[in-house]
Protein backbone atom coordinates (compact mmCIF):
# COMPACT_ATOMS: atom_id res chain seq x y z
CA UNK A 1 0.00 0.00 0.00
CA UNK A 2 1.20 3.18 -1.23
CA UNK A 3 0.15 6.23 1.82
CA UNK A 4 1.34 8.70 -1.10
CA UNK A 5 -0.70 7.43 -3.95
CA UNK A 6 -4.06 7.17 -1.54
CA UNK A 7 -3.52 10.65 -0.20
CA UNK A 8 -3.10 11.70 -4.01
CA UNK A 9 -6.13 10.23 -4.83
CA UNK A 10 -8.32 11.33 -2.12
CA UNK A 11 -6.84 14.80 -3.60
CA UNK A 12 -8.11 14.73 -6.96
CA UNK A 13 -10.80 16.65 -8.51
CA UNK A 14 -12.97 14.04 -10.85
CA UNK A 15 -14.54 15.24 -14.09
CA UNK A 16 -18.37 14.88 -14.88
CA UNK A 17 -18.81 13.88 -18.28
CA UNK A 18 -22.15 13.51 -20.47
CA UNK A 19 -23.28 9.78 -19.61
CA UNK A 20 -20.48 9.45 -18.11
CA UNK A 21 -19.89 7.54 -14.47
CA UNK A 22 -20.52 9.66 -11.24
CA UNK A 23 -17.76 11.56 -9.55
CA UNK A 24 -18.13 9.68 -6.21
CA UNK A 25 -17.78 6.44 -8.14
CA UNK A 26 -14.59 7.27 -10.00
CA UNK A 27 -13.12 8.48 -7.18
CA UNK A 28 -13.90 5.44 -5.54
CA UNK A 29 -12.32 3.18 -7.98
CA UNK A 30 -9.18 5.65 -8.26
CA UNK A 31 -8.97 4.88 -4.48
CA UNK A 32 -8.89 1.57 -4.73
CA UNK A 33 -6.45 1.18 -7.26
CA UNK A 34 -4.17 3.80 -5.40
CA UNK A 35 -5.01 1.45 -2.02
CA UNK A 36 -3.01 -1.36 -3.94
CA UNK A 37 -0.20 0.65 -5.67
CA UNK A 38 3.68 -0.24 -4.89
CA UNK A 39 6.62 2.18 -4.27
CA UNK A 40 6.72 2.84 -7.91
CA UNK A 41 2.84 3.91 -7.87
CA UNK A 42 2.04 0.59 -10.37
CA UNK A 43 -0.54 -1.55 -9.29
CA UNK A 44 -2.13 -4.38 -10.83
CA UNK A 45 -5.70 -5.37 -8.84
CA UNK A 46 -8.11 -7.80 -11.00
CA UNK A 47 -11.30 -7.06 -12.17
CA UNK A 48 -12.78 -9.34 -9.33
CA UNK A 49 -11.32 -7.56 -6.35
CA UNK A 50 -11.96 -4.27 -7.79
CA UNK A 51 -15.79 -5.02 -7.75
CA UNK A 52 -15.69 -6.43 -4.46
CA UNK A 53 -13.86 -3.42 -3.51
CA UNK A 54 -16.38 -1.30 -4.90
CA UNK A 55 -19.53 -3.22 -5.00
CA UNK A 56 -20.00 -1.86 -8.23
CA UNK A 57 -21.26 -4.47 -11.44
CA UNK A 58 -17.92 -5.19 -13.66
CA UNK A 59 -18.98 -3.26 -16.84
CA UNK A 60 -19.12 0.16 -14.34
CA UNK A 61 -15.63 -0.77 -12.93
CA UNK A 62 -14.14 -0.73 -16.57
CA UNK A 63 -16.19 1.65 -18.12
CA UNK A 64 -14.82 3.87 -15.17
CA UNK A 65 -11.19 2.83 -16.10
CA UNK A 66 -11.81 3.89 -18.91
CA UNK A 67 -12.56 7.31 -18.01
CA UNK A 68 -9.55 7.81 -15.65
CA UNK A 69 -7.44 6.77 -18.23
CA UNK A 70 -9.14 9.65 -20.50
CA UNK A 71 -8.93 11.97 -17.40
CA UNK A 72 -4.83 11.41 -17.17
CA UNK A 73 -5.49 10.27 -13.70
CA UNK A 74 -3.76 6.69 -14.71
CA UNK A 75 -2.52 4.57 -17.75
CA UNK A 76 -2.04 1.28 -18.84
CA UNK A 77 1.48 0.44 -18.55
CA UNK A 78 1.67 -2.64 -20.85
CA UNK A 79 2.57 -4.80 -18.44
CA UNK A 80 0.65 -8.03 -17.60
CA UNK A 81 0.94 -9.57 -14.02
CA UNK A 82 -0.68 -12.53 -12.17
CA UNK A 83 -0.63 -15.54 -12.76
CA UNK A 84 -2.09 -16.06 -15.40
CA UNK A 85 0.17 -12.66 -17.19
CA UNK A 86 -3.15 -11.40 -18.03
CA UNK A 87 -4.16 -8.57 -15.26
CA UNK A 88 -3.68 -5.41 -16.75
CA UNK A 89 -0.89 -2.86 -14.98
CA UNK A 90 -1.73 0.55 -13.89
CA UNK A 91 0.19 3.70 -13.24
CA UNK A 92 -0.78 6.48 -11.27
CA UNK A 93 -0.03 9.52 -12.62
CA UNK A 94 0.69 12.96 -10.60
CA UNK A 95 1.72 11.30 -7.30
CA UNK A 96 4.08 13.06 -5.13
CA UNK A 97 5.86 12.22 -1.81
CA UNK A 98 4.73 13.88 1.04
CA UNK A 99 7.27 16.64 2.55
CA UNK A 100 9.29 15.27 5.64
CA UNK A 101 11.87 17.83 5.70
CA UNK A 102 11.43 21.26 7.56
CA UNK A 103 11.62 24.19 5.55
CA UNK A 104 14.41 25.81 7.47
CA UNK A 105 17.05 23.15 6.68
CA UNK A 106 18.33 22.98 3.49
CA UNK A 107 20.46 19.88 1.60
CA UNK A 108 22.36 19.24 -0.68
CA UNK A 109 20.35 18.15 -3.61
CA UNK A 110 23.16 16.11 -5.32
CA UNK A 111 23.60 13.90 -2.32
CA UNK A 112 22.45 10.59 -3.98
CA UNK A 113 21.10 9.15 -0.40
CA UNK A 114 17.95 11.79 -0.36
CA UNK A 115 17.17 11.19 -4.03
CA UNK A 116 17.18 7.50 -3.63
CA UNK A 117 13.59 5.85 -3.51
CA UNK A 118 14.70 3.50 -0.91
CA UNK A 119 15.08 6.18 1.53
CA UNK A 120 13.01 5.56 4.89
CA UNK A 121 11.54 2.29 3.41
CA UNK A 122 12.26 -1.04 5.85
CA UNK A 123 12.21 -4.51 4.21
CA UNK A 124 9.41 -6.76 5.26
CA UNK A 125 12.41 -9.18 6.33
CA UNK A 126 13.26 -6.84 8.93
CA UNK A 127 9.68 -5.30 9.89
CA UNK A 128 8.78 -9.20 10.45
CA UNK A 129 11.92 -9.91 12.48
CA UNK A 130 11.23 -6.87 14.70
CA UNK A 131 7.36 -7.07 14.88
CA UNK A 132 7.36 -7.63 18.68
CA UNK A 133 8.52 -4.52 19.68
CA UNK A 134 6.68 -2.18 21.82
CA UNK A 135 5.80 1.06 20.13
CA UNK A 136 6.61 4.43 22.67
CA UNK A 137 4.26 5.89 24.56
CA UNK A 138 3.68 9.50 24.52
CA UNK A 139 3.25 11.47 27.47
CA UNK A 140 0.17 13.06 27.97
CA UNK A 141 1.74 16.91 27.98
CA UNK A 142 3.80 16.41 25.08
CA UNK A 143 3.15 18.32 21.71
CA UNK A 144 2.22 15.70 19.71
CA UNK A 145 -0.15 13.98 21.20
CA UNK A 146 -3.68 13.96 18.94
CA UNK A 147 -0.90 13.84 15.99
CA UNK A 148 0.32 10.42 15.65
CA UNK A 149 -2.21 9.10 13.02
CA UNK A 150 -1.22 12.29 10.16
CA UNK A 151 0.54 11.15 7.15
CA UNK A 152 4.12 12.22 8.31
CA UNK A 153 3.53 10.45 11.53
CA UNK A 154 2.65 7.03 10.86
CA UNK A 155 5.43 4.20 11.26
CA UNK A 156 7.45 2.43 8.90
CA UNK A 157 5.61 -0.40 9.20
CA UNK A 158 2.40 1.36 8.36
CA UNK A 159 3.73 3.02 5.78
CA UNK A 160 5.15 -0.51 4.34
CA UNK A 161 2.41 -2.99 5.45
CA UNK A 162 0.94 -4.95 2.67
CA UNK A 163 -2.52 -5.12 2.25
CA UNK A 164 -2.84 -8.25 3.51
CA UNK A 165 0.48 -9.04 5.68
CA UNK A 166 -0.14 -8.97 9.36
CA UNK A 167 3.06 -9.80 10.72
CA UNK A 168 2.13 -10.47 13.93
CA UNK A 169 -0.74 -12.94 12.98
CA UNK A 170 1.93 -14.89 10.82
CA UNK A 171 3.87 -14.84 13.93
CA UNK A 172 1.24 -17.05 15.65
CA UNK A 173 0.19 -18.97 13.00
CA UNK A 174 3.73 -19.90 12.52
CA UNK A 175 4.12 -20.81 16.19
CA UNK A 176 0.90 -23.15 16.11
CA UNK A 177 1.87 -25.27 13.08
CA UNK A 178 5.63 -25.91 14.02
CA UNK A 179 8.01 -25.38 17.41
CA UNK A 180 9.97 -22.70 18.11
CA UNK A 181 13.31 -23.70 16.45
CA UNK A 182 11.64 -23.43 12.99
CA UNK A 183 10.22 -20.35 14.00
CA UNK A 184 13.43 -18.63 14.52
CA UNK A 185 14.96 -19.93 11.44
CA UNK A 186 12.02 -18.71 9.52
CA UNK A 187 12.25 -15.21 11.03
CA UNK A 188 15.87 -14.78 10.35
CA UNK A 189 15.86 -15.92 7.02
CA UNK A 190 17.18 -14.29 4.32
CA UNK A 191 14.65 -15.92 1.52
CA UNK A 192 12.03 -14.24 2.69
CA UNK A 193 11.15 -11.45 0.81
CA UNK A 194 11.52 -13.99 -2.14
CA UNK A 195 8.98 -16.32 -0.81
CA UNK A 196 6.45 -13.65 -0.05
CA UNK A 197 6.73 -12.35 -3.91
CA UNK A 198 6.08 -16.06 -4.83
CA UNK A 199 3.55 -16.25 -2.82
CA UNK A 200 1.52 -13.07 -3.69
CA UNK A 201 1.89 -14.11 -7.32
CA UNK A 202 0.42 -17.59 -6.73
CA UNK A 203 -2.59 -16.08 -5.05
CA UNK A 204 -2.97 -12.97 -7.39
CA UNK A 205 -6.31 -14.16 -8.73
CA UNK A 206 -7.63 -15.94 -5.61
CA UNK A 207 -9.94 -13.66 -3.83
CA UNK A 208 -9.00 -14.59 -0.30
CA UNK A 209 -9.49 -13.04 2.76
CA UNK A 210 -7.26 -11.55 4.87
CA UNK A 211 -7.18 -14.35 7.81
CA UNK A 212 -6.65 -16.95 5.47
CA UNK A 213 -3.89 -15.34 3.39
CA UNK A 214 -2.18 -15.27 6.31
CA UNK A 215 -2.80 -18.96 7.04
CA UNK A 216 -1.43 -20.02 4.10
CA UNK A 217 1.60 -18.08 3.78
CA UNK A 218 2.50 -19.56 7.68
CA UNK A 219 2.39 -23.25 5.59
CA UNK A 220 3.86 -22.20 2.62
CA UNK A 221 6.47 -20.71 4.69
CA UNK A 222 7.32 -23.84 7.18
CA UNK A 223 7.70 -25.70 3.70
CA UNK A 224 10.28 -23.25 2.43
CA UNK A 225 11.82 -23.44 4.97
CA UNK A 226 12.43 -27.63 4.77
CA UNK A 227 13.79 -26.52 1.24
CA UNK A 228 16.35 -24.43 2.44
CA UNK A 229 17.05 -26.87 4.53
CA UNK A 230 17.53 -29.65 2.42
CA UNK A 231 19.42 -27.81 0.06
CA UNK A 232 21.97 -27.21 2.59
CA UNK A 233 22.37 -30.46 3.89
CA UNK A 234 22.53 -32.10 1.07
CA UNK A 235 26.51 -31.20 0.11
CA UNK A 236 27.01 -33.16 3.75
CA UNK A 237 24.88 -35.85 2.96
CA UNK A 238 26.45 -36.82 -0.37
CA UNK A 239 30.40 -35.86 -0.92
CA UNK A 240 30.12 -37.38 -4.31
CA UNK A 241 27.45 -37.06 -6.42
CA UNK A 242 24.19 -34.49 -5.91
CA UNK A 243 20.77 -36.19 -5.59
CA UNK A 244 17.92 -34.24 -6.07
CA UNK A 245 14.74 -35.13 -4.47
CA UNK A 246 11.04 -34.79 -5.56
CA UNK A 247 9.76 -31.39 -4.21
CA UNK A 248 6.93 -33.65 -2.84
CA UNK A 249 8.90 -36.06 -1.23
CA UNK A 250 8.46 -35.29 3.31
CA UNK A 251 11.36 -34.06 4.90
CA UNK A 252 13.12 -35.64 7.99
CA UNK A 253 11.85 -34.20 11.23
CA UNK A 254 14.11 -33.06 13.67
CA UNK A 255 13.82 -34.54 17.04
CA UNK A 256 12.10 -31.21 18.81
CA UNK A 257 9.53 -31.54 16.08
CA UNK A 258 9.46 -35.02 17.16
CA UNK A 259 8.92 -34.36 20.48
CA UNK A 260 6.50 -31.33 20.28
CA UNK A 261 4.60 -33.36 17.93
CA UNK A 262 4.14 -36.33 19.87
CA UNK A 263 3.28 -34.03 23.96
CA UNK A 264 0.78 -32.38 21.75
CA UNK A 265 -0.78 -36.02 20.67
CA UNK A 266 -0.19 -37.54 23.61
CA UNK A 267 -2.93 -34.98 25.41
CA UNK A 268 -5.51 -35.38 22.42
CA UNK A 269 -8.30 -37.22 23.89
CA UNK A 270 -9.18 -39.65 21.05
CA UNK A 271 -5.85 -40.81 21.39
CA UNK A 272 -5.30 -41.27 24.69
CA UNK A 273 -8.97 -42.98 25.42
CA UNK A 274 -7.77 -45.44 22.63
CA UNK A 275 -4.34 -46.38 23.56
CA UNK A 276 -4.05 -45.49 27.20
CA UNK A 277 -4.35 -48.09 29.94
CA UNK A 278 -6.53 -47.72 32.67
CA UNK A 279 -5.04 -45.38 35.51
CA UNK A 280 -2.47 -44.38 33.09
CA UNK A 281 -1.38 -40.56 32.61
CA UNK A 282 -0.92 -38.62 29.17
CA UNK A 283 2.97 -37.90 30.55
CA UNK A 284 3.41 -41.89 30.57
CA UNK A 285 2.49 -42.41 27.20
């Protein structure tokens, strides 16, 4: 989500044309595709989500494309995405950053380091590896208190989230599948950034909500992570030649996983009322 392109949009001044869409409605649209746009101000939302967005039918959604195109409020890039390489890419034209310098202090406008259009932004590796901090409390008397939600004010990770990313519900979906040694690995890893653009692009045309998406990505995750794994191993395994497995085949468990795996079944009941003996505890199964 791109704070810059939605405060452009909200911004704009739409233009009522002879049986033409209604102003409201094209700005709604233009909000929606600026509520999915990247750092670059592209986005790429289907047809599908853009309805359910909008709650509009899908011949008002492109006739209203249409007309924002014809407006110069966006254009079609050319460039296909999804899955299937067939969802049209947008750009938004006319957005500008907002101002985060005071206008007392002047730079040097050939430094390359304030021109560069990574400046301020935190990788999602790093937002989820330091999603359970605390954010600081401000005291009651200070001066910016009632300011915190402005543009300028928000947090990285605001500013960064994805539209469907909650890092700290991955977080515990991670921690209910697997133990906490796979955890750790999977929030230090390097791969993923990777992952999560492979995973976004398998998904582009499924219209999933947020709690699931989520879900999934914790699975698809733990998997990748067994890859990396394996791949690692495997020089140690085999000195001489390199055998490659079937992406399906299981990987071995690790003897935590082992263990976690088999308290957790030890204290379902099914189990236990099936293979326990009378008197007999779930510890002393």
């Amino acid at each position: 989500m791109s704070l810059d392109a939605t405060v452009w949009a909200w911004k704009t001044r739409q233009k009522q044309k002879a049986g033409g869409a209604l102003k409201p409605l094209k700005k709604l649209v233009l909000l929606s595709l600026a509520d999915r746009a990247g750092e670059t101000h592209e986005c790429y939302p289907s047809i599908a989500r853009l309805v359910e967005d909008t709650e509009m039918d899908r011949k008002t959604v492109l006739k209203i494309i249409d007309e924002l195109i014809e407006d110069g409020f966006i254009i079609d890039t050319g460039k296909r995405e999804g899955r299937t390489k067939q969802v049209k890419v947008y750009l938004l034209i006319g957005v500008k950053g907002r101002e985060t310098v005071p206008t007392t202090v002047l730079f040097d406008t050939g430094n390359d380091d304030l021109n560069s259009t990574n400046n301020g932004t935190v990788p999602t590796t790093e937002q989820f590896q330091q999603f359970h901090e605390r954010v600081p409390t401000i005291p009651l008397n200070s001066p910016n208190v009632g300011t915190r939600n402005l543009p300028k004010n928000l947090s990285e990770e605001s500013k960064n989230k994805k539209t469907w990313l909650s890092l700290k519900k991955l977080g515990e979906e991670i921690l209910l599948a697997t133990d906490q040694e796979t955890y750790e690995q999977i929030k230090k890893a390097t791969w993923f950034d990777r992952e999560l653009r492979a995973f976004e692009l398998y998904n582009a045309e499924k219209n999933l909500c947020d709690e699931l998406m989520n879900y999934h990505f914790a699975d698809w995750l733990i998997n990748a992570c067994g890859k990396y794994q394996a791949r690692e191993q495997a020089p140690f395994r085999n000195s001489g030649s390199q055998v490659r497995c079937s992406p399906s085949a299981p990987h071995q468990l690790s003897d935590k996983q082992v263990h976690a795996f088999a308290q957790k079944l030890s204290q379902h009941p099914e189990f236990a009322s099936q293979f326990a003996a009378a008197g007999e505890s779930y510890d002393q199964l």
